[in-house]
Protein backbone atom coordinates (compact mmCIF):
# COMPACT_ATOMS: atom_id res chain seq x y z
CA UNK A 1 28.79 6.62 2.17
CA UNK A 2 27.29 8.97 4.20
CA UNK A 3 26.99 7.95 7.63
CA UNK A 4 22.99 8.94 8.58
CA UNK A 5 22.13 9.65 12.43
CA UNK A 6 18.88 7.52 13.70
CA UNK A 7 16.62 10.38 13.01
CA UNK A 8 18.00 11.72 9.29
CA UNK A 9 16.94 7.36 8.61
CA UNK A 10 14.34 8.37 9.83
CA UNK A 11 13.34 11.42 8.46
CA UNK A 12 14.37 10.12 4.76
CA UNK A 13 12.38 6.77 5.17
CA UNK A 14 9.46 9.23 6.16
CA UNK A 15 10.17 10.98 2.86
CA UNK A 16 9.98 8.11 0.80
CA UNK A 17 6.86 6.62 2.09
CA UNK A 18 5.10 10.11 1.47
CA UNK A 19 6.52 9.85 -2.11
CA UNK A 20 5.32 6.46 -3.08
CA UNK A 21 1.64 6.87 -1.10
CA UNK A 22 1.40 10.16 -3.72
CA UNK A 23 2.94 8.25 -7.12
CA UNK A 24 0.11 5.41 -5.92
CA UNK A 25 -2.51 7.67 -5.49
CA UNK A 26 -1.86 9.51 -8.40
CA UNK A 27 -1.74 6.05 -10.80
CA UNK A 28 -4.86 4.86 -10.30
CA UNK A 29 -5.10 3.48 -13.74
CA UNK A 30 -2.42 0.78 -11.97
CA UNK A 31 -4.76 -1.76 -9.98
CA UNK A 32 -3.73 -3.61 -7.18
CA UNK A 33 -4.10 -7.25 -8.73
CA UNK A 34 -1.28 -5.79 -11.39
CA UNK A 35 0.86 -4.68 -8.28
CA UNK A 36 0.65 -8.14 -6.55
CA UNK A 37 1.35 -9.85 -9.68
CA UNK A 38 4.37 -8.39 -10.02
CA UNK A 39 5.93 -6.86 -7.26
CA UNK A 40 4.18 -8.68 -4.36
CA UNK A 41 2.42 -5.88 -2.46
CA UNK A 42 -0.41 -3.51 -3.43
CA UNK A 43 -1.99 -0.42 -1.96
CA UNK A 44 -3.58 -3.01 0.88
CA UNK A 45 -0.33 -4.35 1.80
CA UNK A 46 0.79 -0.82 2.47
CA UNK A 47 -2.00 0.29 4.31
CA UNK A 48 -1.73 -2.95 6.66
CA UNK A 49 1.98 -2.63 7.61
CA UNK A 50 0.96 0.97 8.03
CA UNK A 51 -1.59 -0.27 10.66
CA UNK A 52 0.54 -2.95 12.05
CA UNK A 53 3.72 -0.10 12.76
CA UNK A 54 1.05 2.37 14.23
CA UNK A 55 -0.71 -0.48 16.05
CA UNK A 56 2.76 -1.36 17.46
CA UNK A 57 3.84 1.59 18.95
CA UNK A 58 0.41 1.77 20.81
CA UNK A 59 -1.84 3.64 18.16
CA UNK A 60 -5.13 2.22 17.59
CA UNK A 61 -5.52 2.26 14.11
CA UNK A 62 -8.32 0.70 12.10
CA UNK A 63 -8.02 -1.04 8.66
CA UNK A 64 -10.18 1.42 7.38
CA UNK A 65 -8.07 4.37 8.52
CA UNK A 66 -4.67 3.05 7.53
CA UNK A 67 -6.57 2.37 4.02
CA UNK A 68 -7.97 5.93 3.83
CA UNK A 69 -4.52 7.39 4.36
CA UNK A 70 -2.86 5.29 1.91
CA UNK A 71 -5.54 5.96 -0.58
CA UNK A 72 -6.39 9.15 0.15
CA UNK A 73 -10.43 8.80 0.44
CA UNK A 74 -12.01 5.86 2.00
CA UNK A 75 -11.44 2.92 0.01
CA UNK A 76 -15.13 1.88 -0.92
CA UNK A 77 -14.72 5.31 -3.01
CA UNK A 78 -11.85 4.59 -4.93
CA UNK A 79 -12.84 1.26 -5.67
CA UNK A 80 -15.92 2.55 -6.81
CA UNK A 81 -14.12 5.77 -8.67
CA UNK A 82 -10.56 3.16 -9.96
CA UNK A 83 -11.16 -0.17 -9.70
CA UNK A 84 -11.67 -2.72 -12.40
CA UNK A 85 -13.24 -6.33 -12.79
CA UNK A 86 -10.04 -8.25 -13.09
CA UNK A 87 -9.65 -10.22 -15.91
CA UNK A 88 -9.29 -14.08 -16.22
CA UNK A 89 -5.44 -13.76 -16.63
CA UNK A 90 -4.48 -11.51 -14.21
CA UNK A 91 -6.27 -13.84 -11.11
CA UNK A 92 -4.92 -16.78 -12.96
CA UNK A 93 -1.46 -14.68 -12.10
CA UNK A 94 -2.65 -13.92 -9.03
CA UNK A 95 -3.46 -17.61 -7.98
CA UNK A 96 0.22 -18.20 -8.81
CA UNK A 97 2.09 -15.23 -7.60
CA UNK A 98 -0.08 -14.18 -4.17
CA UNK A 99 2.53 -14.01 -1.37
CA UNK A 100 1.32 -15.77 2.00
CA UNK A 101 -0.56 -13.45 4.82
CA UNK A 102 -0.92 -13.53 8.12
């Protein structure tokens, strides 16, 4: 294996996370209550380690920032454009499969 300096880790990691915030945004027809269900995080989760990394290092970030850049509008207009009423089995899942918060 390829032995990576600090900064290519960084660099790739960077990479990545620009990759998955565009597959997200472009698969809106996948809601968040089908993302917790089955992998544990959603778009939210994202957006709030997001904040929590930039809010570490000393950059205020709100919630709704960190949202709007993970989502790519502010959130109240893709919910509004994407999301759907969930149904009675997928909160059912939810109740069972929601990983604790802070």
């Amino acid at each position: 294996m390829t032995e990576l300096t600090r900064e290519q880790q960084t660099e790739l990691e960077a990479a990545a996370f620009r990759r998955l915030v565009q597959h997200l945004r472009q698969r809106t027809d996948v809601q968040n209550i089908d993302m917790m269900n089955l992998a544990g995080f959603c778009r939210n989760c994202l957006s709030n380690w997001y904040k929590d990394a930039a809010n570490e290092a000393g950059i205020d970030l709100s919630k709704d920032q960190s949202r709007e850049i993970v989502y790519g509008m502010p959130f109240d207009d893709w919910k509004k454009l994407h999301q759907k009423e969930a149904s009675d089995a997928q909160k059912a899942a939810f109740e069972v499969n929601k990983p604790p918060h802070e």
